[in-house]
Protein backbone atom coordinates (compact mmCIF):
# COMPACT_ATOMS: atom_id res chain seq x y z
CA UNK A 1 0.00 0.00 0.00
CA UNK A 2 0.83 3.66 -0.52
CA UNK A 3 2.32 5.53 2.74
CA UNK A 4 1.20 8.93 3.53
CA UNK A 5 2.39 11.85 5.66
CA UNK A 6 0.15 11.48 8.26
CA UNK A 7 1.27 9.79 11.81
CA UNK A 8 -0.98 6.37 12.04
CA UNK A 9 -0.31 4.77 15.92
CA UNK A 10 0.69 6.45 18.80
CA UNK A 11 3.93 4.94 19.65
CA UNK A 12 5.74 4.82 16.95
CA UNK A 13 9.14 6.32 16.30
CA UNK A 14 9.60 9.69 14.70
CA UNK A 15 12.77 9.51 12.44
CA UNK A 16 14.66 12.50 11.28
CA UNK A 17 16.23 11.28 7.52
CA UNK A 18 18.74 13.62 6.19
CA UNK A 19 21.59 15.86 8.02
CA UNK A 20 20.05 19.47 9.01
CA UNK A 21 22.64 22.07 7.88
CA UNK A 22 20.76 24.82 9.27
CA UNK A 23 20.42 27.15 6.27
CA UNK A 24 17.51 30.00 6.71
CA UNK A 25 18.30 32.09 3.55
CA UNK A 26 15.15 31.61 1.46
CA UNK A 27 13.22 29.97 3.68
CA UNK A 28 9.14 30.99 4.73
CA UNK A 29 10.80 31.53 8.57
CA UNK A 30 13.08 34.62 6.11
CA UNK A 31 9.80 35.71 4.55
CA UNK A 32 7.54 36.05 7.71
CA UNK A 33 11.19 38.11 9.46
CA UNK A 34 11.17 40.10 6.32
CA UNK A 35 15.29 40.19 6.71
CA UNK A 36 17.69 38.14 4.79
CA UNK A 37 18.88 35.47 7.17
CA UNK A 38 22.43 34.33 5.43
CA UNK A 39 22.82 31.37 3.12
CA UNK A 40 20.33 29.12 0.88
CA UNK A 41 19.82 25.40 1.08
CA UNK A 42 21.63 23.46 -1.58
CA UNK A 43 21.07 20.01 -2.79
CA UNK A 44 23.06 17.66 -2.17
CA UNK A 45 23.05 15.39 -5.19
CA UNK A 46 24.85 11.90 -4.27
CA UNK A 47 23.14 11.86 -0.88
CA UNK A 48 19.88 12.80 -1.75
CA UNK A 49 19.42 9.68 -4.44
CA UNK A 50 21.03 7.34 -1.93
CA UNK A 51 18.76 8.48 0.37
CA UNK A 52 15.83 8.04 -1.74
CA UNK A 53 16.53 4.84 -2.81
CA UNK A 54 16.97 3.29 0.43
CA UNK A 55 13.85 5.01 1.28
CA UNK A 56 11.96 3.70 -1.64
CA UNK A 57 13.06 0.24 -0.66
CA UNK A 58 12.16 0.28 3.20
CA UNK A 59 8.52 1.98 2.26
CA UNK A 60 8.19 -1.43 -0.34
CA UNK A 61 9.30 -4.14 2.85
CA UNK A 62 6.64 -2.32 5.22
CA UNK A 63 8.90 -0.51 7.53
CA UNK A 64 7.97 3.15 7.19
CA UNK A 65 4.64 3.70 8.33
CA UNK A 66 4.42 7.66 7.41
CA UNK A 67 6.85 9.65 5.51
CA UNK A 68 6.57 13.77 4.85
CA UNK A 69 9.18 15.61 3.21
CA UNK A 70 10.62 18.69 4.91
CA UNK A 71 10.35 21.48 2.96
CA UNK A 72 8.21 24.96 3.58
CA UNK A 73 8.48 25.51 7.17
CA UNK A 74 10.69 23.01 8.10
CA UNK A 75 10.85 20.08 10.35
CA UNK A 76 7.88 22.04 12.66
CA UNK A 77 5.57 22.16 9.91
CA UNK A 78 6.25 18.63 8.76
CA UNK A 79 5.87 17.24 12.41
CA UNK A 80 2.68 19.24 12.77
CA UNK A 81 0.90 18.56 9.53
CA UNK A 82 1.70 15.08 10.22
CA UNK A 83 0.58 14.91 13.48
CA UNK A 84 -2.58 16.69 12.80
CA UNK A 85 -3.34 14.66 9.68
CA UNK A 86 -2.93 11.54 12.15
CA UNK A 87 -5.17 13.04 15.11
CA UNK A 88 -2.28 12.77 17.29
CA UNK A 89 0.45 14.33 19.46
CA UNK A 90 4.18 14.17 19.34
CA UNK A 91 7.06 13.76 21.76
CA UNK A 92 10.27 15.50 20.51
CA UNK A 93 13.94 16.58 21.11
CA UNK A 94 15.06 18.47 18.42
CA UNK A 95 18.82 17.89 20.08
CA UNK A 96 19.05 14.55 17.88
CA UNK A 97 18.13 16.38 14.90
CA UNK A 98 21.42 16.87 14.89
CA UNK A 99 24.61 15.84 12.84
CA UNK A 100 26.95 16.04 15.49
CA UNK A 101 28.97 18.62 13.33
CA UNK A 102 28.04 21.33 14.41
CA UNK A 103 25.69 22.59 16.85
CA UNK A 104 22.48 24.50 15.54
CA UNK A 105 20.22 27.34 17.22
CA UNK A 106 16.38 25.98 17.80
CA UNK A 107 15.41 28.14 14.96
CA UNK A 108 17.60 26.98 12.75
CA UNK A 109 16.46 23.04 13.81
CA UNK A 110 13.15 23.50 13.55
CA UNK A 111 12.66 26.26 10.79
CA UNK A 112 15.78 25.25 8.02
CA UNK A 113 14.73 23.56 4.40
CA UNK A 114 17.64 21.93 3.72
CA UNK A 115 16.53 19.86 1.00
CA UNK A 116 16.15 15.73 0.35
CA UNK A 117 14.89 15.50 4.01
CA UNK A 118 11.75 13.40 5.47
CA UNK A 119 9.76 12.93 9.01
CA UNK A 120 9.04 9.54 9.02
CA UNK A 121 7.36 7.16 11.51
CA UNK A 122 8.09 3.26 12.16
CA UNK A 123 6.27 0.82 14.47
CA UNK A 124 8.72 -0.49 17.16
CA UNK A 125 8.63 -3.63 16.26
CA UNK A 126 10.56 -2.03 12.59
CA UNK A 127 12.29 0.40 14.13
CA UNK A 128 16.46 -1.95 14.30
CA UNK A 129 15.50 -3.32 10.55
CA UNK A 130 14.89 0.44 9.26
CA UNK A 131 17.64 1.70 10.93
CA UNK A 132 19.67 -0.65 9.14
CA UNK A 133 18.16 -0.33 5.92
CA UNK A 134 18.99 3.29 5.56
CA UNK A 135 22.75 2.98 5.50
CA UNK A 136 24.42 5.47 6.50
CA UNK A 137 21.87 8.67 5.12
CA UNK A 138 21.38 9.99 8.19
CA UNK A 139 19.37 8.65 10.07
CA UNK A 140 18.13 11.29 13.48
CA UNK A 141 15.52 9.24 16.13
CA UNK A 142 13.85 12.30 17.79
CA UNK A 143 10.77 11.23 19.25
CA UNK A 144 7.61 9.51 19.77
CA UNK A 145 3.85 9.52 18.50
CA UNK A 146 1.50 10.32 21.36
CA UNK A 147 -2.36 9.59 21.58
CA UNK A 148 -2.91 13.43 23.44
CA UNK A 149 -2.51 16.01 20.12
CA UNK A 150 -0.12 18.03 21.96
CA UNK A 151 2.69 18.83 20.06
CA UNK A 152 5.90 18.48 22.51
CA UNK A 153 8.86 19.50 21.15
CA UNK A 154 12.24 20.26 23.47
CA UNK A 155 16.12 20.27 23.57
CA UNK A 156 18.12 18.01 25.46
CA UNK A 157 14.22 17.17 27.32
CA UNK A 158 14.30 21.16 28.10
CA UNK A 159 11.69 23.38 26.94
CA UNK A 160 12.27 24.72 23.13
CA UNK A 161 10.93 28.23 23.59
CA UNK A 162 10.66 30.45 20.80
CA UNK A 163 9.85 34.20 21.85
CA UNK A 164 6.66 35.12 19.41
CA UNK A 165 7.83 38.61 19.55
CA UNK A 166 10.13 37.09 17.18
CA UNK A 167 7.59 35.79 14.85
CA UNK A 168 4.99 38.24 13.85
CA UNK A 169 1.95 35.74 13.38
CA UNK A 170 0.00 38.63 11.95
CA UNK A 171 2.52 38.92 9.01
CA UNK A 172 2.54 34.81 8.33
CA UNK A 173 1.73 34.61 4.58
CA UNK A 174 -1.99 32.96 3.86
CA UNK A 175 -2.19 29.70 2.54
CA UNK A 176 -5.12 30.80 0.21
């Protein structure tokens, strides 16, 4: 069967695919600041098709049970439109988004579109056999379905706090 972007089970494993490099130049989180916020993602060819392809090949054995790419918005919007499409909550530390290269501000984790990235969710029961069968693509576990529909996101299990003074909400462009 087809998978789709929304979460199905509470309790399965949200999966980071893809290294975050932490780019905001060009992104919606630029547009709603109105200021130019430094350099644009690039794609990385070579990884991005390896990625894919292992992808493609784990969705066709039955180990991904949702999969949404990261693109407008970043990793927040993917995690929420996938939790709300699911009717359910999330558990998250954006620390393990993470490369280990270098470390990234909470905007930059959760608002960045570096490109050829994916949420994805696995049952437990898949969760050593997908590991395995994405290689080494970069592969981030950062959380948990929940059945609440809170959306819990934090850093290092600390509160991720982003000051909406920050964020005019009353400048966000309409979807319409």
């Amino acid at each position: 069967g087809a998978v789709t972007a929304d979460f199905k089970n509470a309790g399965d494993i949200i999966f980071v695919l893809g290294d975050t490099l932490g780019e905001l130049g060009g992104t919606i989180l630029e547009k709603v600041l109105d200021r130019h916020l430094a350099e644009c993602p690039k794609v990385d060819t070579e990884t991005a098709l390896a990625r894919y392809r292992l992808l493609h090949r784990a969705m066709h054995r039955g180990l991904v049970a949702s999969c949404h790419d990261i693109s407008d918005g970043g990793l927040v919007v993917a995690l929420a439109e996938s939790a709300l499409g699911g009717g359910l909550g999330i558990d998250v530390d954006i620390l393990h988004v993470q490369s280990g290269e270098k470390a990234r501000s909470d905007l930059q984790l959760l608002f960045c579109e570096t490109p050829s990235r994916f949420v994805v969710s696995v049952k437990p029961e898949h969760e050593e056999e997908f590991i395995r069968s994405m290689g080494d693509t970069g592969v981030f576990r950062i959380g948990l379905t929940v059945e609440t529909t809170i959306l819990r996101c934090t850093r290092d299990r600390k509160s991720t706090r982003l000051n909406s003074s920050h964020i005019p909400l009353s400048r966000m462009p309409s979807s319409a």
